[in-house]
PDB file of N, CA and C in Angstrom:
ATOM      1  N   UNK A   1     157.708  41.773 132.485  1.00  0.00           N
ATOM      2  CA  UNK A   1     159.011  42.364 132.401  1.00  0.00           C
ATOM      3  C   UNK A   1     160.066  41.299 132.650  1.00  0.00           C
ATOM      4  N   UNK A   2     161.311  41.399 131.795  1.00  0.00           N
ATOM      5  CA  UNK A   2     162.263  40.238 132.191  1.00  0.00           C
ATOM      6  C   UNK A   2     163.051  40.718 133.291  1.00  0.00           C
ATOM      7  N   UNK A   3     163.959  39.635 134.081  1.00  0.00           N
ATOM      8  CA  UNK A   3     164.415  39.711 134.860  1.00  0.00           C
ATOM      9  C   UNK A   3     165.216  41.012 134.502  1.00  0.00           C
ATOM     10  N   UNK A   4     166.323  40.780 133.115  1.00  0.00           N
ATOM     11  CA  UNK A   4     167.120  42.105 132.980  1.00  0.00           C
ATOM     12  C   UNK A   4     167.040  42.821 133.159  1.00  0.00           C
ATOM     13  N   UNK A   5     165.853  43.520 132.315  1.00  0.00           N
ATOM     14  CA  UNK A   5     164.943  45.006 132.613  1.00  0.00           C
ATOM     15  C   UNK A   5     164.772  45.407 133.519  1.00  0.00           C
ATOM     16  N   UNK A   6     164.265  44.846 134.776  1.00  0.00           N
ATOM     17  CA  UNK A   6     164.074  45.062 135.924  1.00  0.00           C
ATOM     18  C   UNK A   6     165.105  45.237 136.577  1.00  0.00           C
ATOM     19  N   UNK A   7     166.312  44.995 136.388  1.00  0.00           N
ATOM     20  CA  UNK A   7     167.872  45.142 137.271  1.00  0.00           C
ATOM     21  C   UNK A   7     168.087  46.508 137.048  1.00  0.00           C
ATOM     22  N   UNK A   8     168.471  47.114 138.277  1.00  0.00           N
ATOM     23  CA  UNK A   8     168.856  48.328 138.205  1.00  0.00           C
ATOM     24  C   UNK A   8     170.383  48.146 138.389  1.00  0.00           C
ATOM     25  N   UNK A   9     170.661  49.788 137.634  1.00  0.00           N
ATOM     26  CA  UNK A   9     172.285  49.279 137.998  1.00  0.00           C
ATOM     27  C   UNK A   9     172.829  50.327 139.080  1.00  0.00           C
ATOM     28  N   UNK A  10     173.594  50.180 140.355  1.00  0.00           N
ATOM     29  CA  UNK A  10     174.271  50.601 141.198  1.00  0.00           C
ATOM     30  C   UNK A  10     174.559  52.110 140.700  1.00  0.00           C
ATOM     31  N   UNK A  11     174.459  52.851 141.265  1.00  0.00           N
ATOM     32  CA  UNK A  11     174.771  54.551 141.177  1.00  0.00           C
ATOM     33  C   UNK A  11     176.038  54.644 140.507  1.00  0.00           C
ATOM     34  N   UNK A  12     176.864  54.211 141.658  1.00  0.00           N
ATOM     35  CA  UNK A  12     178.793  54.506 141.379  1.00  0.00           C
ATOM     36  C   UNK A  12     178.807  53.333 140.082  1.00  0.00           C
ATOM     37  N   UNK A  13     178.597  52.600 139.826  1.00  0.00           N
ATOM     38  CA  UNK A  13     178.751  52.063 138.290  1.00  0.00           C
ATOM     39  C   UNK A  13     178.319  52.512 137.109  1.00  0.00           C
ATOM     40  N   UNK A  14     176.905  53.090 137.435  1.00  0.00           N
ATOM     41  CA  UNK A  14     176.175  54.528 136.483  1.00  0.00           C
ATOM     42  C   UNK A  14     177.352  55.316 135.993  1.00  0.00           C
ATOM     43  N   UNK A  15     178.008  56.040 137.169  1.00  0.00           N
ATOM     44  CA  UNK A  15     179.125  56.400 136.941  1.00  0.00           C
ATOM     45  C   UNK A  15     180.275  56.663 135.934  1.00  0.00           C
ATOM     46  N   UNK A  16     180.552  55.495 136.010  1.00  0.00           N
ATOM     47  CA  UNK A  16     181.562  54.791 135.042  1.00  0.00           C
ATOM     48  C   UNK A  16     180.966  55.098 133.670  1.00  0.00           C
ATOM     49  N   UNK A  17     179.676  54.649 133.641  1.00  0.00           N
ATOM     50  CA  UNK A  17     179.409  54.706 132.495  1.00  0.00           C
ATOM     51  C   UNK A  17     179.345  55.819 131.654  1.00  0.00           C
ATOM     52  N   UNK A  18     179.278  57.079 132.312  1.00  0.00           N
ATOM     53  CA  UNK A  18     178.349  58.692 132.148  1.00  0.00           C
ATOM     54  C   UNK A  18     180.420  58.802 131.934  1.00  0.00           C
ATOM     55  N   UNK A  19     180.949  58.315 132.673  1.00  0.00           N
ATOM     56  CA  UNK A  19     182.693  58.981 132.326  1.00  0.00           C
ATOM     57  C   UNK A  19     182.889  58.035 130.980  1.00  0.00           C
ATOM     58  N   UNK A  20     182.733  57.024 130.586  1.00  0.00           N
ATOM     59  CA  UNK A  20     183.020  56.803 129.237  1.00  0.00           C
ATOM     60  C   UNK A  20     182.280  57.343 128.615  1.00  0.00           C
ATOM     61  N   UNK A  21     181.615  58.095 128.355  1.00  0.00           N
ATOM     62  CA  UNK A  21     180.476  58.935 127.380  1.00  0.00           C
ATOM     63  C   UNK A  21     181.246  59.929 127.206  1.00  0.00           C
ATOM     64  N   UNK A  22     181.200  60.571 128.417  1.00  0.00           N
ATOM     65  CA  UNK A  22     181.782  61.919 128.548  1.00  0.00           C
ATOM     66  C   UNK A  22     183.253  62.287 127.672  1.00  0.00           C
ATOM     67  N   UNK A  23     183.879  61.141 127.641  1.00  0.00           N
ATOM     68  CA  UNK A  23     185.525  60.879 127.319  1.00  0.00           C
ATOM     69  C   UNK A  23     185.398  60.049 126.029  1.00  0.00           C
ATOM     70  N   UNK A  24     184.194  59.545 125.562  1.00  0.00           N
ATOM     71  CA  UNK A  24     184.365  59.136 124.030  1.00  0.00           C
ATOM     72  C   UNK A  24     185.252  57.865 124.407  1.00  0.00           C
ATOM     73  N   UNK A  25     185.426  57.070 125.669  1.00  0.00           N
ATOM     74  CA  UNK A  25     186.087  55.971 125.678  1.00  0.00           C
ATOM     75  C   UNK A  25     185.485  54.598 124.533  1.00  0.00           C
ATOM     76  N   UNK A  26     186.674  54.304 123.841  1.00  0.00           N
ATOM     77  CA  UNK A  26     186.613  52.832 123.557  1.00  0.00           C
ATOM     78  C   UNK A  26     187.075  51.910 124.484  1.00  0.00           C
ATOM     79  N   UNK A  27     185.690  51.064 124.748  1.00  0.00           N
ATOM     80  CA  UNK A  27     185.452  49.806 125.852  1.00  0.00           C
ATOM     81  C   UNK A  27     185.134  48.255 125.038  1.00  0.00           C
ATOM     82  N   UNK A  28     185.424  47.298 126.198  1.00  0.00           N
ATOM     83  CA  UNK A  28     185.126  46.321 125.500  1.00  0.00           C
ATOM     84  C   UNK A  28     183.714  46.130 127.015  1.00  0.00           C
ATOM     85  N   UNK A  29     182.672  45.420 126.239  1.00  0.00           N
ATOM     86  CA  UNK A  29     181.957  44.956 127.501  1.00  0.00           C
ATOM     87  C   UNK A  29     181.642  43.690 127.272  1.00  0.00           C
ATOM     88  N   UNK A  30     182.105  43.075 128.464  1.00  0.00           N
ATOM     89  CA  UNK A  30     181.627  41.718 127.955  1.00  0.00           C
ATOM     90  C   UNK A  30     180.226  41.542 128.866  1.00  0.00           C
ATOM     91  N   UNK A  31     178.969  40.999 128.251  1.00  0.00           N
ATOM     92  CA  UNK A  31     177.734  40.602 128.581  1.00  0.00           C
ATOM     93  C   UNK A  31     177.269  39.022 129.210  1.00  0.00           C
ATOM     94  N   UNK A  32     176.111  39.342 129.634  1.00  0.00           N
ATOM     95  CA  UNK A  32     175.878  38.545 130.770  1.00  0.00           C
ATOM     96  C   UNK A  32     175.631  37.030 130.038  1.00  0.00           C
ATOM     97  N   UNK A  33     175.434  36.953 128.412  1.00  0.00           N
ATOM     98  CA  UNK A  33     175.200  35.907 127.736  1.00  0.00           C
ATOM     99  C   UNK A  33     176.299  35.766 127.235  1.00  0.00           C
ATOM    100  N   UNK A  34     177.568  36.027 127.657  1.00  0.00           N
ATOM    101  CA  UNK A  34     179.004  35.384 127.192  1.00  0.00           C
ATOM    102  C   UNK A  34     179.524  35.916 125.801  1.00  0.00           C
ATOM    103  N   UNK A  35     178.850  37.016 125.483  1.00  0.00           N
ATOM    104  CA  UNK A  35     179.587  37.608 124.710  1.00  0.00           C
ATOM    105  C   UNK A  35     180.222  38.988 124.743  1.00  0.00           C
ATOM    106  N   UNK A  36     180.968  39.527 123.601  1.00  0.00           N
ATOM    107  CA  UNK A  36     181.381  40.685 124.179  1.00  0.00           C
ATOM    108  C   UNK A  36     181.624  41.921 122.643  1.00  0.00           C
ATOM    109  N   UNK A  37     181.745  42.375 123.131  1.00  0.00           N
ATOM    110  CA  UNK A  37     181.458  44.101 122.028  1.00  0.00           C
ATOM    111  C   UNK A  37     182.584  44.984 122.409  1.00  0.00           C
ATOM    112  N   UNK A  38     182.888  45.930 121.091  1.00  0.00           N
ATOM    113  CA  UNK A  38     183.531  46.691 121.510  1.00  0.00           C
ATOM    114  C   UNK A  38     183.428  47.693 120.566  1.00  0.00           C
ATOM    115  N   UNK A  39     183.410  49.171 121.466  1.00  0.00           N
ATOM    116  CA  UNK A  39     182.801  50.125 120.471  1.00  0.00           C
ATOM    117  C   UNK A  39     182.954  51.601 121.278  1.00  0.00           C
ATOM    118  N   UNK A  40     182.922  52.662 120.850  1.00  0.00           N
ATOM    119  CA  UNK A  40     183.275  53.814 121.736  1.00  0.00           C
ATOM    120  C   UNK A  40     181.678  54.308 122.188  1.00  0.00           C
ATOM    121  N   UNK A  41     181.923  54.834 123.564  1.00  0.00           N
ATOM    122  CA  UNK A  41     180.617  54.859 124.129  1.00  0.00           C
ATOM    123  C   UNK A  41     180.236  56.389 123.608  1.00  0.00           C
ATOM    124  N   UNK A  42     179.346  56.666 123.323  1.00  0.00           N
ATOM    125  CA  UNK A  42     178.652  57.579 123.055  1.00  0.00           C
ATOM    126  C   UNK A  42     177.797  58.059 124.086  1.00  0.00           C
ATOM    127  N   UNK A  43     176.414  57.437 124.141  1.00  0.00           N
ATOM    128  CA  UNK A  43     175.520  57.870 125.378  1.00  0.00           C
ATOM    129  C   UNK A  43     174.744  56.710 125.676  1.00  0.00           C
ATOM    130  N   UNK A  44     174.050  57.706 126.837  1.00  0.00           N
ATOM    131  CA  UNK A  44     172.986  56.494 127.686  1.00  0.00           C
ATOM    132  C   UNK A  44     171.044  57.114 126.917  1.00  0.00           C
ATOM    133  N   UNK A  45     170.309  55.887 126.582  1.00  0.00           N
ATOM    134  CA  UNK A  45     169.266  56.449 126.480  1.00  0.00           C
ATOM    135  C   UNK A  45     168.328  55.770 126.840  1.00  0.00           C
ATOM    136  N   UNK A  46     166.898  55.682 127.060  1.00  0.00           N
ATOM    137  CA  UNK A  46     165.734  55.084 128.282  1.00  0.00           C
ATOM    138  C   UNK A  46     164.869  55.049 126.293  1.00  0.00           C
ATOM    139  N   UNK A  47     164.473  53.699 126.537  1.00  0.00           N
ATOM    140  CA  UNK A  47     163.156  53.421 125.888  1.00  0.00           C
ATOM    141  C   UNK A  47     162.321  53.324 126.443  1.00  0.00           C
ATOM    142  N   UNK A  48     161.193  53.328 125.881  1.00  0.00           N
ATOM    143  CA  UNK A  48     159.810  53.272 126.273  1.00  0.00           C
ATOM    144  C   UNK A  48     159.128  51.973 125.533  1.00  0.00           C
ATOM    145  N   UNK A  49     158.033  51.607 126.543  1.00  0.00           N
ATOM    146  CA  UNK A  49     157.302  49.989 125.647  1.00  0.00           C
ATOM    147  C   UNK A  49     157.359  50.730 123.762  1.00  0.00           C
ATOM    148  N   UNK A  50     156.245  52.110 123.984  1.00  0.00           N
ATOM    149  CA  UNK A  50     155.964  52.304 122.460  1.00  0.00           C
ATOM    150  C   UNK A  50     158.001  52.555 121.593  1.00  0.00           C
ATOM    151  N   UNK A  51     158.848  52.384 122.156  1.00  0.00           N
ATOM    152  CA  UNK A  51     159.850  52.627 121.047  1.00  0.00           C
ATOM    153  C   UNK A  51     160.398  51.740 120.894  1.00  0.00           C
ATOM    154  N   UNK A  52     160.218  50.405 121.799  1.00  0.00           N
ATOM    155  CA  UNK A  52     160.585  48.843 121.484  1.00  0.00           C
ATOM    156  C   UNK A  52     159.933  47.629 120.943  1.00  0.00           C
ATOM    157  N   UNK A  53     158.501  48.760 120.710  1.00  0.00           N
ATOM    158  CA  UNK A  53     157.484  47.838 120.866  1.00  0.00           C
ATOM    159  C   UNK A  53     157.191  46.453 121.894  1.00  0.00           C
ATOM    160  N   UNK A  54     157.687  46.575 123.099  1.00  0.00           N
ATOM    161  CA  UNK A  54     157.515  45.128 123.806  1.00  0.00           C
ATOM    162  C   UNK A  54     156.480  45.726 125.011  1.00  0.00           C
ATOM    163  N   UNK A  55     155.905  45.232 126.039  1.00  0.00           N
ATOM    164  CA  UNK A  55     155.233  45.828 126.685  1.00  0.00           C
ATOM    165  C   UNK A  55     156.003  44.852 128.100  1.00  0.00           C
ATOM    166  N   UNK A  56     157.354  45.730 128.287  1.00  0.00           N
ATOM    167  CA  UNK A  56     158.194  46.181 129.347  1.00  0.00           C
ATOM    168  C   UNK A  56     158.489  47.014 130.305  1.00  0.00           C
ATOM    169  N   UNK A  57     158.005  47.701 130.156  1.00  0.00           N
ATOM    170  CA  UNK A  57     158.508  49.441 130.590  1.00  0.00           C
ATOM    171  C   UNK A  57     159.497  49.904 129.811  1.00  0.00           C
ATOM    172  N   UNK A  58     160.163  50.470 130.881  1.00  0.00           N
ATOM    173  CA  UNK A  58     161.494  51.408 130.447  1.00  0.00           C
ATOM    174  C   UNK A  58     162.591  50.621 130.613  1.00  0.00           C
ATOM    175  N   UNK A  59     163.339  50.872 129.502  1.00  0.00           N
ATOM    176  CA  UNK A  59     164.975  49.889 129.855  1.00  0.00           C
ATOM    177  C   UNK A  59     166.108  51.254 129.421  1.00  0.00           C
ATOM    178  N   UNK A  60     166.949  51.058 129.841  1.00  0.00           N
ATOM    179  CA  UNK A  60     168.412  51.753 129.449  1.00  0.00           C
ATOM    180  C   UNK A  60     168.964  51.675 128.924  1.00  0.00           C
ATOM    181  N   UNK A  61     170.065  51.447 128.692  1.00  0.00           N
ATOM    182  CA  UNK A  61     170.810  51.285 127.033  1.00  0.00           C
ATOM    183  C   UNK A  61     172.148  52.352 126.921  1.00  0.00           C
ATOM    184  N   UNK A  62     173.054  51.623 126.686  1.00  0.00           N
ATOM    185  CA  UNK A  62     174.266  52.096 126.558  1.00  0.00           C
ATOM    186  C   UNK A  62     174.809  52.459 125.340  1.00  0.00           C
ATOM    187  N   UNK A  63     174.847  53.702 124.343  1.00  0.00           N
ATOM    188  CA  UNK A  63     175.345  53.612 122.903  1.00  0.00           C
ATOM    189  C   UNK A  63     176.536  53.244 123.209  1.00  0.00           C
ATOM    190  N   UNK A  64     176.735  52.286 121.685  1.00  0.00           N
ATOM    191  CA  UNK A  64     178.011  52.012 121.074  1.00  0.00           C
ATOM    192  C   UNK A  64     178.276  52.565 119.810  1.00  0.00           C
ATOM    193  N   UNK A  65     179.742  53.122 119.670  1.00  0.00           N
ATOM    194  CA  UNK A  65     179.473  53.837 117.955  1.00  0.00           C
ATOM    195  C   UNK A  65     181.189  52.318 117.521  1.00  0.00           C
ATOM    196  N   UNK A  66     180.860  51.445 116.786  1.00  0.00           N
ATOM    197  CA  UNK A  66     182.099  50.515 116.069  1.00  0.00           C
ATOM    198  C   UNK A  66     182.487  51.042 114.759  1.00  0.00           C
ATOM    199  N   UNK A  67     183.300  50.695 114.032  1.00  0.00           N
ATOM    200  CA  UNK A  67     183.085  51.022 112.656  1.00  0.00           C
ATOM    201  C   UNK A  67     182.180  50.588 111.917  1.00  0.00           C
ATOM    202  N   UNK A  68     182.060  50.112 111.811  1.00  0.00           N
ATOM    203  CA  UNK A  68     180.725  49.481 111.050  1.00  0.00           C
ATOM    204  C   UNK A  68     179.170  50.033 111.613  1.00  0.00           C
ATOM    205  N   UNK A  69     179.072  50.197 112.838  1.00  0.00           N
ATOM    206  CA  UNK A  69     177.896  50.405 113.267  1.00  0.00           C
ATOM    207  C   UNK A  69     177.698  50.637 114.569  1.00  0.00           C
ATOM    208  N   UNK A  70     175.929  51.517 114.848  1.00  0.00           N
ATOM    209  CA  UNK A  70     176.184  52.272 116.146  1.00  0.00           C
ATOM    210  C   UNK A  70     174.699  51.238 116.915  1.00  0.00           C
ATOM    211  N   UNK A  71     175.264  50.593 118.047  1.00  0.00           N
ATOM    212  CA  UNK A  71     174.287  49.669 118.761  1.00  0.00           C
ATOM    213  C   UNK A  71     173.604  49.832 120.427  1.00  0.00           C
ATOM    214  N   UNK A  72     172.638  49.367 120.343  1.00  0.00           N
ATOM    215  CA  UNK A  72     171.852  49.700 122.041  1.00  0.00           C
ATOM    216  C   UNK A  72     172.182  48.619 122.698  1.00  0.00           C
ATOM    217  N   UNK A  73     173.149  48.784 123.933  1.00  0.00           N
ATOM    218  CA  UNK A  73     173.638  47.460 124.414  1.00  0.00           C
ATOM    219  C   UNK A  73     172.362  48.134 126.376  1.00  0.00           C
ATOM    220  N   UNK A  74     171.551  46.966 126.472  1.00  0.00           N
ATOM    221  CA  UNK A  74     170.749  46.792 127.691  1.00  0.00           C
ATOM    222  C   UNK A  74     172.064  47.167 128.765  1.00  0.00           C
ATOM    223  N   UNK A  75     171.505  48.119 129.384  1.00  0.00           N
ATOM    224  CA  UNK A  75     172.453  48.365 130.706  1.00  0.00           C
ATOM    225  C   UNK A  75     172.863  47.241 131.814  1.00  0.00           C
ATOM    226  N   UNK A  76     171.464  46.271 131.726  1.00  0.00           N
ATOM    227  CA  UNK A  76     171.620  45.715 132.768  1.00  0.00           C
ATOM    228  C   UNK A  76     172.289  43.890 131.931  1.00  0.00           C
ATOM    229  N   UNK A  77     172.125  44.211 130.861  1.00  0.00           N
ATOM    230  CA  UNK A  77     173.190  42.859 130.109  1.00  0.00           C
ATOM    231  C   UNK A  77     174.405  42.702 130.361  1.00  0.00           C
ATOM    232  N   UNK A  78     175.320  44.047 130.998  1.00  0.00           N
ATOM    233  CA  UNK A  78     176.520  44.336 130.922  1.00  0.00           C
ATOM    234  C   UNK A  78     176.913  43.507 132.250  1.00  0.00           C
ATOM    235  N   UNK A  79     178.168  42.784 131.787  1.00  0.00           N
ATOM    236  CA  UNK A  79     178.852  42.222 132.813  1.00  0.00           C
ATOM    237  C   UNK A  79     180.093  42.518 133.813  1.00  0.00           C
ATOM    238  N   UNK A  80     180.993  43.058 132.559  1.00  0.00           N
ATOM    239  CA  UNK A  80     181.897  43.923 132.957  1.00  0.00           C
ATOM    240  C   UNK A  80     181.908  44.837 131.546  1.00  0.00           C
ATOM    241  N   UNK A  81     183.158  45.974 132.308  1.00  0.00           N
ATOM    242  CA  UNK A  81     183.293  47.012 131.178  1.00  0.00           C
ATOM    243  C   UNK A  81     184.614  47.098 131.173  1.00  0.00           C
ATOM    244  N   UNK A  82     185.487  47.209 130.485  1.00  0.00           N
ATOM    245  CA  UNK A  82     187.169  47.134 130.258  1.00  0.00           C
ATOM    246  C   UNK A  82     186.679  48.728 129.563  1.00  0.00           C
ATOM    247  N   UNK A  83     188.065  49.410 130.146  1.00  0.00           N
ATOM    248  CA  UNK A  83     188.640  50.362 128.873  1.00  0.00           C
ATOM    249  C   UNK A  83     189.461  50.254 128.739  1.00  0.00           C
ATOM    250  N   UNK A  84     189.586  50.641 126.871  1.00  0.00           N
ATOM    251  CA  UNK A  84     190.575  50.049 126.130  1.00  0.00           C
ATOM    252  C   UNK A  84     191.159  51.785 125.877  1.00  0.00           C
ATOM    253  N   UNK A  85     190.839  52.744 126.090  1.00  0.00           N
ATOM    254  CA  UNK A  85     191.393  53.662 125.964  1.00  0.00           C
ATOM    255  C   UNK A  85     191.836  53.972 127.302  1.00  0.00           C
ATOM    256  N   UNK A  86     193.357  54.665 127.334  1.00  0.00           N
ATOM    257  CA  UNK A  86     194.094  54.505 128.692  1.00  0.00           C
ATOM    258  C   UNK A  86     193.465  55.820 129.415  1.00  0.00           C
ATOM    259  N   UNK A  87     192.993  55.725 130.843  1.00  0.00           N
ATOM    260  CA  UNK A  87     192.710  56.618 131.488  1.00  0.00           C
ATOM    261  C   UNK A  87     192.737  56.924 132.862  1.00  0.00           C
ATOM    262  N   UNK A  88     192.476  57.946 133.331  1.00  0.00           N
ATOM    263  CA  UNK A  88     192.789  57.896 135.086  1.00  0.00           C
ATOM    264  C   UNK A  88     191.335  57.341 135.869  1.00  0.00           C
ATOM    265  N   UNK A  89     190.456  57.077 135.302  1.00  0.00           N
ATOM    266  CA  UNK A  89     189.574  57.115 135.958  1.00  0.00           C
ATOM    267  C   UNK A  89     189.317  55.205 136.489  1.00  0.00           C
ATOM    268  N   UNK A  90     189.257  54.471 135.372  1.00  0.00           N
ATOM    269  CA  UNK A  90     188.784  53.299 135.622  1.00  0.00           C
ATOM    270  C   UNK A  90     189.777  52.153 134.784  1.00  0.00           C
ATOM    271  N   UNK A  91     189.794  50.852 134.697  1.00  0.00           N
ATOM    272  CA  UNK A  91     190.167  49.793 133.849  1.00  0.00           C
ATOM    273  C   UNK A  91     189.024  49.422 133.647  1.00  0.00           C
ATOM    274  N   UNK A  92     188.624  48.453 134.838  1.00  0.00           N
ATOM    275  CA  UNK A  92     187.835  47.189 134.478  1.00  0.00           C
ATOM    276  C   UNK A  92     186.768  47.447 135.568  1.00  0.00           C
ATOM    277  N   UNK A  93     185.293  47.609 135.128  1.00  0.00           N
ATOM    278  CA  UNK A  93     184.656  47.737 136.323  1.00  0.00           C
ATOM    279  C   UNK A  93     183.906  46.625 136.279  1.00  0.00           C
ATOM    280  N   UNK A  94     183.049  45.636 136.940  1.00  0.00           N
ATOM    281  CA  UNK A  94     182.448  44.482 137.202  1.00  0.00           C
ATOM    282  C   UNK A  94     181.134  45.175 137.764  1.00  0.00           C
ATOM    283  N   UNK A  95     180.235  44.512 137.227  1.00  0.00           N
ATOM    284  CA  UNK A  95     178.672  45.239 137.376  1.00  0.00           C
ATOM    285  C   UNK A  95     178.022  44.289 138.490  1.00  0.00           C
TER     286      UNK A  95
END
């Protein structure tokens, strides 16, 4: 298992994440390999070795829906999360 996979992420940052779902927020996240995405969050979903084919366990995964296309960003890749849609709940959370 890689280090990533194995990172769990903090409850109250879970959080954050389950309220941009919930609210259809467009976020930018920038990731732990220096790049960054931006896309409206949709949902959270758990693979399994057989749906990644890797023999990992279980990882998490954050939907993104962009225009162009809808992507599985690793929960635990995430570095920070900006929202770009204005709201009461959060800006910028740091993972």
């Amino acid at each position: 298992m890689t280090q990533d996979r194995q990172k769990i992420i903090n409850c109250n940052i879970h959080d954050y994440i389950e309220i941009a779902c919930m609210y259809s927020f467009e976020i930018e996240l920038s990731l732990n390999d220096g790049t960054n995405t931006i896309g409206r969050a949709v949902t959270t979903i758990i693979q399994t070795d057989s749906e990644t084919q890797t023999n990992t366990g279980k990882a998490e995964y954050l939907v993104l829906q962009s225009e162009k296309e809808r992507k599985n960003v690793l929960l635990s890749s995430i570095k920070k999360m900006r929202a770009i849609t204005v709201n009461p709940h959060f800006d910028i959370i740091t993972f």
